[in-house]
PDB file of N, CA and C in Angstrom:
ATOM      1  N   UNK A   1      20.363 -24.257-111.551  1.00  0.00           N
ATOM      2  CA  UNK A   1      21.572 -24.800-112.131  1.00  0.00           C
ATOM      3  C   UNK A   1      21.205 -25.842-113.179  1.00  0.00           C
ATOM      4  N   UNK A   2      21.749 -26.130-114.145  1.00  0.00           N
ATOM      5  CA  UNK A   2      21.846 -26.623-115.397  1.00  0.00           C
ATOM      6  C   UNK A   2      22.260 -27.956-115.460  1.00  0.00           C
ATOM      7  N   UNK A   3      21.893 -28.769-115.605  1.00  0.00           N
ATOM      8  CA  UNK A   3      22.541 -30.191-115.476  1.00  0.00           C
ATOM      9  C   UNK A   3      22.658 -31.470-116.848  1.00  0.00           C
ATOM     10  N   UNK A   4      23.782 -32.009-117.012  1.00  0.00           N
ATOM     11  CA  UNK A   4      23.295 -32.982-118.289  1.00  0.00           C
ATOM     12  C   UNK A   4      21.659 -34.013-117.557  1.00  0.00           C
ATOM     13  N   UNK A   5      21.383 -33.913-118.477  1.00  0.00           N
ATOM     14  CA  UNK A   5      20.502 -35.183-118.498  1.00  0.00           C
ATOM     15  C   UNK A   5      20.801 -36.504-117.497  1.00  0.00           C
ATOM     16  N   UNK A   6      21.800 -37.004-118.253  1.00  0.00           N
ATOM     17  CA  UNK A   6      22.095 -38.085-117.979  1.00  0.00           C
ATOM     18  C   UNK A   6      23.083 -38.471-116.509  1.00  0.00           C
ATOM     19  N   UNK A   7      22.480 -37.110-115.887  1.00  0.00           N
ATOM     20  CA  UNK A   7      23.362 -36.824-114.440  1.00  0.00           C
ATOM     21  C   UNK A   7      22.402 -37.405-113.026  1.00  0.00           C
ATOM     22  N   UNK A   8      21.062 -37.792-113.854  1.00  0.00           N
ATOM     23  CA  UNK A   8      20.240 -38.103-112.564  1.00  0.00           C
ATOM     24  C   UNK A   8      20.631 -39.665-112.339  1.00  0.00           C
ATOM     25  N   UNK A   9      20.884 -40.432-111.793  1.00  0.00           N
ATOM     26  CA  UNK A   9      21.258 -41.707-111.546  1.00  0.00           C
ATOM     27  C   UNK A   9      20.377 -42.806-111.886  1.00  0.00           C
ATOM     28  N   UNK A  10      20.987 -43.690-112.928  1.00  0.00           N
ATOM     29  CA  UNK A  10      20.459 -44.976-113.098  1.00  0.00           C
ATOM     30  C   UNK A  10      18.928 -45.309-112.418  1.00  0.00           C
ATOM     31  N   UNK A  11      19.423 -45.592-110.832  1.00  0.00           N
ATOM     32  CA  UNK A  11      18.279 -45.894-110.003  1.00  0.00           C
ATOM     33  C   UNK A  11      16.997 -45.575-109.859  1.00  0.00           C
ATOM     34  N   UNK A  12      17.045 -44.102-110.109  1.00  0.00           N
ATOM     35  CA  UNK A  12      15.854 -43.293-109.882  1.00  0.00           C
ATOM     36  C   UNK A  12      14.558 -43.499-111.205  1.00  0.00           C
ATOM     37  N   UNK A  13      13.216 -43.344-110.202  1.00  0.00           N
ATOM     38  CA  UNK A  13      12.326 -43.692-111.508  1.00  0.00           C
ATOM     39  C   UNK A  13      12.139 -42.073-112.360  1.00  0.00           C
ATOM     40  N   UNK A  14      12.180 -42.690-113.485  1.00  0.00           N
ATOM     41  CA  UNK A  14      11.573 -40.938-114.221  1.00  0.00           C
ATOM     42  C   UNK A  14      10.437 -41.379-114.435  1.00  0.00           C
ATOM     43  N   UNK A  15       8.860 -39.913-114.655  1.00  0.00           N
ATOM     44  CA  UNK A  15       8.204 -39.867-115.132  1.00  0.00           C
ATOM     45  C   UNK A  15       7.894 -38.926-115.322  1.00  0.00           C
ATOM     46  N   UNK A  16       7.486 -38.808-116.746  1.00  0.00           N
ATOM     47  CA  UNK A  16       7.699 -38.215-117.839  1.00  0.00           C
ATOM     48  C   UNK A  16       5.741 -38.210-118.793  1.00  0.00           C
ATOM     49  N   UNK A  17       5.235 -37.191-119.298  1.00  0.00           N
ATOM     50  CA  UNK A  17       4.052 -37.777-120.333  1.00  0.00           C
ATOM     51  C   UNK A  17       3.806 -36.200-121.131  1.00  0.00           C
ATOM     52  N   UNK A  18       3.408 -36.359-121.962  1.00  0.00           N
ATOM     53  CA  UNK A  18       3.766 -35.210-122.929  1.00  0.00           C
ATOM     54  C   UNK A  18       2.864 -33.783-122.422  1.00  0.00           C
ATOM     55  N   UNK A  19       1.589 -34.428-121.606  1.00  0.00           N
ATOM     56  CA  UNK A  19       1.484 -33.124-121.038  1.00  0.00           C
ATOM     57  C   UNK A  19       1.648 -32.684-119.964  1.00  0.00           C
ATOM     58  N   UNK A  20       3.062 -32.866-119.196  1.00  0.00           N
ATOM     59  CA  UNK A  20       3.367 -32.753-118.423  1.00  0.00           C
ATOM     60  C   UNK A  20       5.224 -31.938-119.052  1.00  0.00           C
ATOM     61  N   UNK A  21       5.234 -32.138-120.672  1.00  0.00           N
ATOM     62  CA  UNK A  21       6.422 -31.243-121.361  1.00  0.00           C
ATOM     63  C   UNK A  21       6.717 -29.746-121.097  1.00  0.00           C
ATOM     64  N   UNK A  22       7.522 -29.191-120.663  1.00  0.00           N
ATOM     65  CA  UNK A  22       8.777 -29.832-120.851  1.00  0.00           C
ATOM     66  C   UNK A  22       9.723 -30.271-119.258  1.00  0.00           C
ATOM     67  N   UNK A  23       8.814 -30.345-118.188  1.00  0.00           N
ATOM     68  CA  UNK A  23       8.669 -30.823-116.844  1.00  0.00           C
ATOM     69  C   UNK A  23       8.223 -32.389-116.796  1.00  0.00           C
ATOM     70  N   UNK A  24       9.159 -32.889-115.977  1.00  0.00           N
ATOM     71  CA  UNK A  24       9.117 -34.146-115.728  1.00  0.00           C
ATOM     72  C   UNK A  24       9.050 -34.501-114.273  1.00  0.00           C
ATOM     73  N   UNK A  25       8.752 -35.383-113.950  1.00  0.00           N
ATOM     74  CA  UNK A  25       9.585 -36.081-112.037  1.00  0.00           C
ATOM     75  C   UNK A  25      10.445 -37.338-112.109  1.00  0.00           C
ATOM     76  N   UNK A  26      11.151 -36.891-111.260  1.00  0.00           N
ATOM     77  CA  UNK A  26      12.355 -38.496-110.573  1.00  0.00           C
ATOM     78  C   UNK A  26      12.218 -38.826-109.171  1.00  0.00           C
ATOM     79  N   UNK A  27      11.731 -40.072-108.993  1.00  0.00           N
ATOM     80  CA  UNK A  27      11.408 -40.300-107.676  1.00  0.00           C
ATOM     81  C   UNK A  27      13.373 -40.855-107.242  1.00  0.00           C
ATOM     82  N   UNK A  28      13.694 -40.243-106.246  1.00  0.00           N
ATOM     83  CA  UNK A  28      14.986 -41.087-106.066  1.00  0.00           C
ATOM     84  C   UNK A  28      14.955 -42.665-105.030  1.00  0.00           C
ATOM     85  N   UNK A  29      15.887 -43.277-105.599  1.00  0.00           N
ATOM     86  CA  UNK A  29      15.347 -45.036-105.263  1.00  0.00           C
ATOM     87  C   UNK A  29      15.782 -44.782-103.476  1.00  0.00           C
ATOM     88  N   UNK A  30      16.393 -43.343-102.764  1.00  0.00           N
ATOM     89  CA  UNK A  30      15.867 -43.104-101.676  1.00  0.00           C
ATOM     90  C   UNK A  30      14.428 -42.635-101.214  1.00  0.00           C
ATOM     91  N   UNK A  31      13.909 -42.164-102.092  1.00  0.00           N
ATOM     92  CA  UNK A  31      12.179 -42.066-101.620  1.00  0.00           C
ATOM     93  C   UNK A  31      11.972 -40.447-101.906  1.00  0.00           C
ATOM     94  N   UNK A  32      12.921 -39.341-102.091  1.00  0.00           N
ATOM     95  CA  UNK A  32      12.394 -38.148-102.405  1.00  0.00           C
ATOM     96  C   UNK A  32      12.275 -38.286-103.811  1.00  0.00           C
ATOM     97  N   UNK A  33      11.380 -37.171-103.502  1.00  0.00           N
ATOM     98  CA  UNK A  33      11.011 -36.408-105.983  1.00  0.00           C
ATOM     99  C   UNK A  33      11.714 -34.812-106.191  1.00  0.00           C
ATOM    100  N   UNK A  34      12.009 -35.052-107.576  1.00  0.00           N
ATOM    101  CA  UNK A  34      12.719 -33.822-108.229  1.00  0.00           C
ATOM    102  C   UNK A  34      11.588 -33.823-109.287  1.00  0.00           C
ATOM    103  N   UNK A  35      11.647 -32.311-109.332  1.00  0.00           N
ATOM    104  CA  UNK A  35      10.524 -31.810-110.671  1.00  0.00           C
ATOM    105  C   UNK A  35      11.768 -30.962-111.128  1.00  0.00           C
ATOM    106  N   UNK A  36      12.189 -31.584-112.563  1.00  0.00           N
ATOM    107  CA  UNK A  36      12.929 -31.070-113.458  1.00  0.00           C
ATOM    108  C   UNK A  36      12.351 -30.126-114.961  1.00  0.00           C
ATOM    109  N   UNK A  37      13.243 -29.522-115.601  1.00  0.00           N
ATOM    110  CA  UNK A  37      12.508 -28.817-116.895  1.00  0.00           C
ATOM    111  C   UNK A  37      13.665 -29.069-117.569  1.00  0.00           C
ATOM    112  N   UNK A  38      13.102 -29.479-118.813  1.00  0.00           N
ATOM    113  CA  UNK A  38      14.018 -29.687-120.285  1.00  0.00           C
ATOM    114  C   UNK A  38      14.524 -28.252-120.698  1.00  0.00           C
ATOM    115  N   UNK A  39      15.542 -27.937-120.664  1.00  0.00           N
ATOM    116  CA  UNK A  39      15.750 -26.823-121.208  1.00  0.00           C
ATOM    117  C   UNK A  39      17.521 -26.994-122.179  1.00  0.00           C
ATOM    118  N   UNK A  40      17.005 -26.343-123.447  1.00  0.00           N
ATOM    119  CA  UNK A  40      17.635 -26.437-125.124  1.00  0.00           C
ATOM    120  C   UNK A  40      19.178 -25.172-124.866  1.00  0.00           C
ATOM    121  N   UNK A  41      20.084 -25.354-124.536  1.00  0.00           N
ATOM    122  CA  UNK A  41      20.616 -23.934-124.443  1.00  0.00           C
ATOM    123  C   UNK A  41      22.109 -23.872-125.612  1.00  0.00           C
ATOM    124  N   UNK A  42      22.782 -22.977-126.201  1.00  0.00           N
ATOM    125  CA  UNK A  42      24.069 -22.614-126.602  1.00  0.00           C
ATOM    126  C   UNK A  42      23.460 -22.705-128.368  1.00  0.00           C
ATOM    127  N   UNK A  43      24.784 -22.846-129.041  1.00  0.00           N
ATOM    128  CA  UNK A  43      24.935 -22.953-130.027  1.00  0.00           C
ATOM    129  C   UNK A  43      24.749 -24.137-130.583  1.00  0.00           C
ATOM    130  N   UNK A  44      24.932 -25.360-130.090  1.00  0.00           N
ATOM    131  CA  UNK A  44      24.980 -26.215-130.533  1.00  0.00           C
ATOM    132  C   UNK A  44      23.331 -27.160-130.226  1.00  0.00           C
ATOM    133  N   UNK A  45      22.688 -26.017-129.404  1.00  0.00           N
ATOM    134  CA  UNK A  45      21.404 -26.435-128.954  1.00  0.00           C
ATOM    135  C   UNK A  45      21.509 -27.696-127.852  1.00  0.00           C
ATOM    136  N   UNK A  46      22.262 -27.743-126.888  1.00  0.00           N
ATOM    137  CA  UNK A  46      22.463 -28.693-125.755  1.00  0.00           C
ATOM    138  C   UNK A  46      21.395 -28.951-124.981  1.00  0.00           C
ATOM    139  N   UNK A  47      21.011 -30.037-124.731  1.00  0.00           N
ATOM    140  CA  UNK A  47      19.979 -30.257-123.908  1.00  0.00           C
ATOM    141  C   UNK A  47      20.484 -30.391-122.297  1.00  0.00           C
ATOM    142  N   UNK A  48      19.716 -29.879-121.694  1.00  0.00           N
ATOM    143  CA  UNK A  48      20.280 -30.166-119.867  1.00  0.00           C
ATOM    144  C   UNK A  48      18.510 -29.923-119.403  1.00  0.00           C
ATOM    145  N   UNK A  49      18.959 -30.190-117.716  1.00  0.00           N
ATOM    146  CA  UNK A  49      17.916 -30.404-116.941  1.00  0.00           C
ATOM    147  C   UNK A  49      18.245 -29.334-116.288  1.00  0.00           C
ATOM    148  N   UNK A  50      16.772 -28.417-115.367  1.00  0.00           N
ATOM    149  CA  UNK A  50      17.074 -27.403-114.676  1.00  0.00           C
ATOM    150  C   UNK A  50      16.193 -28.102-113.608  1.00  0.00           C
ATOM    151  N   UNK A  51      16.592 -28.063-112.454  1.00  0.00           N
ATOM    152  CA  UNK A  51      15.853 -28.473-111.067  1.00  0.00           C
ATOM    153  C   UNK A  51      14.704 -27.202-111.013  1.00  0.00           C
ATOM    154  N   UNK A  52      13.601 -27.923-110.168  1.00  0.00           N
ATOM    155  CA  UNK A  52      12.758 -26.977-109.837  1.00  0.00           C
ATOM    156  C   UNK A  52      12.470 -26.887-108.992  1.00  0.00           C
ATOM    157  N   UNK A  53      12.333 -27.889-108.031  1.00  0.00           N
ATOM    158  CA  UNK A  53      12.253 -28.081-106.669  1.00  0.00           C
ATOM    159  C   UNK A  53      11.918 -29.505-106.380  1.00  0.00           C
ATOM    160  N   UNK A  54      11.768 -30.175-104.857  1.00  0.00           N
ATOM    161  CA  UNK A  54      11.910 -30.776-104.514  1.00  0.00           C
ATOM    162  C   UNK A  54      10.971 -31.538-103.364  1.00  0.00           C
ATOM    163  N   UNK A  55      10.101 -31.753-104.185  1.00  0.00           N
ATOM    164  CA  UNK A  55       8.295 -31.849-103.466  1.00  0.00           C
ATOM    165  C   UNK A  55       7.925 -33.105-102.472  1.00  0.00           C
ATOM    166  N   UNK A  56       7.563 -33.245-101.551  1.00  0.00           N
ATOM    167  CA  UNK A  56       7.686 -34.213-100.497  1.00  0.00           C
ATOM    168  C   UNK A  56       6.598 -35.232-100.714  1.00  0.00           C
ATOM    169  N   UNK A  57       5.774 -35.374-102.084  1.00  0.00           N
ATOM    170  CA  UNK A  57       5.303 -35.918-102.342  1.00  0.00           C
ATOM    171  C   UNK A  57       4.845 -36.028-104.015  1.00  0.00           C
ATOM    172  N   UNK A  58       4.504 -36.936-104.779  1.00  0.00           N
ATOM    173  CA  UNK A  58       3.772 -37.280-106.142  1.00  0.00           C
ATOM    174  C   UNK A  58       2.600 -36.046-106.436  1.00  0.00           C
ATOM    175  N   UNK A  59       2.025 -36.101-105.655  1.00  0.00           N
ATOM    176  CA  UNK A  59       0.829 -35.062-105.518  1.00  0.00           C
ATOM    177  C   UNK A  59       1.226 -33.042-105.734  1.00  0.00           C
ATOM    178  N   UNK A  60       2.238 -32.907-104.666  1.00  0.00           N
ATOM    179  CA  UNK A  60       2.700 -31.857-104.467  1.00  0.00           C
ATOM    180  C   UNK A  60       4.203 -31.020-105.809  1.00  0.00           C
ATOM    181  N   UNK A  61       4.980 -32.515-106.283  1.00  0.00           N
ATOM    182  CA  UNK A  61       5.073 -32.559-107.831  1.00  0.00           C
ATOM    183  C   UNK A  61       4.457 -31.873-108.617  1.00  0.00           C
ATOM    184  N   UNK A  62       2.942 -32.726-108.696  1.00  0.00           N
ATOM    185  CA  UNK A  62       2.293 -32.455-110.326  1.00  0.00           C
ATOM    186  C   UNK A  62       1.786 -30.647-109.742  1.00  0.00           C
ATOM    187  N   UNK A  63       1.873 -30.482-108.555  1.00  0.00           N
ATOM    188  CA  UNK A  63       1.411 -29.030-108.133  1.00  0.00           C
ATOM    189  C   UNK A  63       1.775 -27.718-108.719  1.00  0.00           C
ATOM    190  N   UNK A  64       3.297 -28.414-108.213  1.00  0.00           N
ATOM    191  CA  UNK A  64       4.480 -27.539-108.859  1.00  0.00           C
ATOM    192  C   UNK A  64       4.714 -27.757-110.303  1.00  0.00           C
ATOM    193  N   UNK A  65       4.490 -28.364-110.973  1.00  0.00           N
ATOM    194  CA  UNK A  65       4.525 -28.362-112.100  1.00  0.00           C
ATOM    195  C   UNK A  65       3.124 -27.879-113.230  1.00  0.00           C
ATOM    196  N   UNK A  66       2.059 -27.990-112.320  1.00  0.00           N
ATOM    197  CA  UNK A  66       0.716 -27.042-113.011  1.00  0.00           C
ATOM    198  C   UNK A  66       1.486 -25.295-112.581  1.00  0.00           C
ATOM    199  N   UNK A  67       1.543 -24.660-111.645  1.00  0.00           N
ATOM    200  CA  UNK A  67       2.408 -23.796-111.476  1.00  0.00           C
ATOM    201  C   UNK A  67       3.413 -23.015-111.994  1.00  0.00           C
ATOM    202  N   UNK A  68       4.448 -23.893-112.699  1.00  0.00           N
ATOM    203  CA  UNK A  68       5.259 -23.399-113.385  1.00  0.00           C
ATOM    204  C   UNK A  68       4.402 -23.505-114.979  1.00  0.00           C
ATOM    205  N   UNK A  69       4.014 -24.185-115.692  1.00  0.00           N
ATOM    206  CA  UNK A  69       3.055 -24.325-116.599  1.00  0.00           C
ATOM    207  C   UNK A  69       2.280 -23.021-116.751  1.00  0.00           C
ATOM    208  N   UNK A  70       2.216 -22.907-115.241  1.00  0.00           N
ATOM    209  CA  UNK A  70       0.965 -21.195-115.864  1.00  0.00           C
ATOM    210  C   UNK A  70       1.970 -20.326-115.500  1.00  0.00           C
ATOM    211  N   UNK A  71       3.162 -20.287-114.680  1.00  0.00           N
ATOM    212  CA  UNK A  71       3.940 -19.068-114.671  1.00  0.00           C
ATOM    213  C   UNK A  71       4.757 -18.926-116.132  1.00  0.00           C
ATOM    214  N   UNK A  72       4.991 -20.303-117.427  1.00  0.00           N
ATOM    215  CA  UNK A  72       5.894 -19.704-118.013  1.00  0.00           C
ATOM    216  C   UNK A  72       5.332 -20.010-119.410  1.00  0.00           C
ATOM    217  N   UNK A  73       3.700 -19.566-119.186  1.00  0.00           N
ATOM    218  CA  UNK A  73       2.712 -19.691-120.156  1.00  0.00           C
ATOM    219  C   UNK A  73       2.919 -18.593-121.354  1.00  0.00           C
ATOM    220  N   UNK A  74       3.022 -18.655-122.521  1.00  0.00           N
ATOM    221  CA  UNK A  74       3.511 -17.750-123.567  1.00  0.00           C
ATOM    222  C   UNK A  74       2.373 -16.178-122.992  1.00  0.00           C
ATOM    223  N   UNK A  75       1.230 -16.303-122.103  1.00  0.00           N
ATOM    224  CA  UNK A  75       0.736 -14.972-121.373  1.00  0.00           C
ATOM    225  C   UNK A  75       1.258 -15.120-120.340  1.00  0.00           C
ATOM    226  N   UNK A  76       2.420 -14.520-120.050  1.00  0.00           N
ATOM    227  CA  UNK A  76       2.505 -14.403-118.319  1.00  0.00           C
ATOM    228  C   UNK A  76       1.875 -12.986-117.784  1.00  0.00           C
ATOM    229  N   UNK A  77       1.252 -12.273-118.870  1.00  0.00           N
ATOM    230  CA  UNK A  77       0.225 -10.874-117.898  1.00  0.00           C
ATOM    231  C   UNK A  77      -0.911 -11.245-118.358  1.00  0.00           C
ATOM    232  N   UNK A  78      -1.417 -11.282-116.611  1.00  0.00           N
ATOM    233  CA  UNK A  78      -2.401 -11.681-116.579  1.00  0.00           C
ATOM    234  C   UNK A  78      -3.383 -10.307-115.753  1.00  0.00           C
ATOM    235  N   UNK A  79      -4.366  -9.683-116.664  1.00  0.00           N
ATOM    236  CA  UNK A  79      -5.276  -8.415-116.335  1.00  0.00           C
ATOM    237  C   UNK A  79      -5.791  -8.571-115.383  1.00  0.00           C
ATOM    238  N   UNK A  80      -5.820  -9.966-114.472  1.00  0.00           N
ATOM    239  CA  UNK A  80      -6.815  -9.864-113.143  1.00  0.00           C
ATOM    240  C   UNK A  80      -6.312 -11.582-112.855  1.00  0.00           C
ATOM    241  N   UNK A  81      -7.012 -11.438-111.146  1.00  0.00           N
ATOM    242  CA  UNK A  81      -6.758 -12.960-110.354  1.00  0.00           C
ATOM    243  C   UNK A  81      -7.574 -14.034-111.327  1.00  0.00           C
ATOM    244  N   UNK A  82      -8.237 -13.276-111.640  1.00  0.00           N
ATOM    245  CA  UNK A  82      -9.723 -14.850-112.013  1.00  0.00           C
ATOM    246  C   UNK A  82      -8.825 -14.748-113.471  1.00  0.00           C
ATOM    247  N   UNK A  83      -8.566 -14.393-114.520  1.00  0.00           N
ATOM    248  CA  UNK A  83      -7.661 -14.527-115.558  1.00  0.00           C
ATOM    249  C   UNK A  83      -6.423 -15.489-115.234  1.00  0.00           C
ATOM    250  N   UNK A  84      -6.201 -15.305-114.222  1.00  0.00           N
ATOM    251  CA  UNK A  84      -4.456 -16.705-113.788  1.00  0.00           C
ATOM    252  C   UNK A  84      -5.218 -17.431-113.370  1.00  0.00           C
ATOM    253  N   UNK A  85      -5.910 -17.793-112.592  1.00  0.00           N
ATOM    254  CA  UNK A  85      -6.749 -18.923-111.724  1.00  0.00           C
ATOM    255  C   UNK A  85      -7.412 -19.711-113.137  1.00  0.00           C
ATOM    256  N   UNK A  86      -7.587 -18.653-114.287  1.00  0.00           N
ATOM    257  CA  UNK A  86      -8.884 -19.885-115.234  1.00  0.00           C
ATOM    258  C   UNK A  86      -7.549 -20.386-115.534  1.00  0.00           C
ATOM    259  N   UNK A  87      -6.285 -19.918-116.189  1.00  0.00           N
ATOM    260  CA  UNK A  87      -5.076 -20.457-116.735  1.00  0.00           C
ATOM    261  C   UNK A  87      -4.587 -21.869-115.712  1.00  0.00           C
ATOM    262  N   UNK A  88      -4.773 -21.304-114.752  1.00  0.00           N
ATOM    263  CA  UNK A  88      -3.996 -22.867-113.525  1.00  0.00           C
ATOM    264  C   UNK A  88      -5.070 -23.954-113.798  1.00  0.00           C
ATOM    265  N   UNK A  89      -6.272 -23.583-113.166  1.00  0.00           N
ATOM    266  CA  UNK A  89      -7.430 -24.419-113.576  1.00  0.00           C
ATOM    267  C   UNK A  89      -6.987 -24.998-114.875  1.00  0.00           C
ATOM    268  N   UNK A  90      -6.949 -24.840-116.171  1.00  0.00           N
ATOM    269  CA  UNK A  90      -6.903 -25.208-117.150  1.00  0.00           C
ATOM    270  C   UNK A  90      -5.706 -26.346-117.389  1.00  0.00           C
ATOM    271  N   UNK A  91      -4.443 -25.797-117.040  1.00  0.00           N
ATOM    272  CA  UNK A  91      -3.344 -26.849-117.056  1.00  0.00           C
ATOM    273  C   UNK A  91      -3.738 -27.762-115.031  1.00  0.00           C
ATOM    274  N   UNK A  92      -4.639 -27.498-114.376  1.00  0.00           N
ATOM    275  CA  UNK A  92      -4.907 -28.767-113.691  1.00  0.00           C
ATOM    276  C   UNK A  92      -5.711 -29.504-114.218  1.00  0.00           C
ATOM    277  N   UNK A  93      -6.462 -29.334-115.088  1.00  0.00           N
ATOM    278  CA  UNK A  93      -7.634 -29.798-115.627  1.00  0.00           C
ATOM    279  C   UNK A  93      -7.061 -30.911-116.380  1.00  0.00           C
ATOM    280  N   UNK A  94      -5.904 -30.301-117.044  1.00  0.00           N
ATOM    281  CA  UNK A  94      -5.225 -31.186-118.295  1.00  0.00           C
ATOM    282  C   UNK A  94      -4.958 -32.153-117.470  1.00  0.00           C
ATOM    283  N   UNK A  95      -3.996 -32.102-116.599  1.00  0.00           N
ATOM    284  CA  UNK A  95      -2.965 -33.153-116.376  1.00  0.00           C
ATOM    285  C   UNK A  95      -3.776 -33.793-114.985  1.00  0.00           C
ATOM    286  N   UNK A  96      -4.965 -33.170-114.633  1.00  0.00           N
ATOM    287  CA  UNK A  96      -5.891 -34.411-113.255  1.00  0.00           C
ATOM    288  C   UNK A  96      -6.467 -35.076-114.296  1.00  0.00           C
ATOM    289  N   UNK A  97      -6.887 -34.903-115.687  1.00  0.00           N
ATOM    290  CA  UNK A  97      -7.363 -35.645-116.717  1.00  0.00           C
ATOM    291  C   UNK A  97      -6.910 -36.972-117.002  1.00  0.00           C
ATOM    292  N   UNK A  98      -5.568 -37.395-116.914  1.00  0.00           N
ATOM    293  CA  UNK A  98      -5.423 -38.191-117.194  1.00  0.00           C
ATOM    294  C   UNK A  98      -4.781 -39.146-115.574  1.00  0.00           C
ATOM    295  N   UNK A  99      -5.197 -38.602-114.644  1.00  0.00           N
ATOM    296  CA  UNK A  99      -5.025 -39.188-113.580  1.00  0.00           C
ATOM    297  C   UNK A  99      -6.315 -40.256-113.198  1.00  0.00           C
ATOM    298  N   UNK A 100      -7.271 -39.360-113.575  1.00  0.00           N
ATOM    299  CA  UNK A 100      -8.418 -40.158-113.219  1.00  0.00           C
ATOM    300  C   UNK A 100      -9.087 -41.186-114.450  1.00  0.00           C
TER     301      UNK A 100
END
């Protein structure tokens, strides 16, 4: 489901870093996280948020979000396992990069 932006509440922390685009997280100032995606839609080019799920931790977040990264990678056929695995590897690589 499709949501304005500006529908996640004040309280909650966002974080957000460009290689982590066009997926973000909101920790809610109750203590769960949302992994959201920017998504552009209509005529007028509207911006909204699409939920992605709802990860029981910071860690399990950036998981789901290397994940979707390689599922909605401009190759989504992939000729063999070790061909998706170098792709995941690659966007974990990116974004444990700047963790450490």
């Amino acid at each position: 489901m499709l949501r304005r932006p500006d529908s996640i509440p004040a309280s909650d922390t966002i974080i957000t870093d460009a290689i982590l685009e066009p997926f973000f997280v909101s920790k809610s100032s109750t203590g769960g996280y949302t992994v959201y995606e920017r998504v552009t839609k209509g005529e007028n080019d509207t911006e909204y948020i699409k939920t992605i799920c709802y990860p029981g931790n910071f860690g399990y977040a950036l998981k789901a979000i290397i994940e979707e990264k390689t599922n909605s990678s401009n190759n989504r056929n992939f000729s063999s396992i070790k061909e998706y695995i170098n792709a995941y590897k690659n966007y974990q690589e990116k974004i444990t990069s700047i963790i450490e």
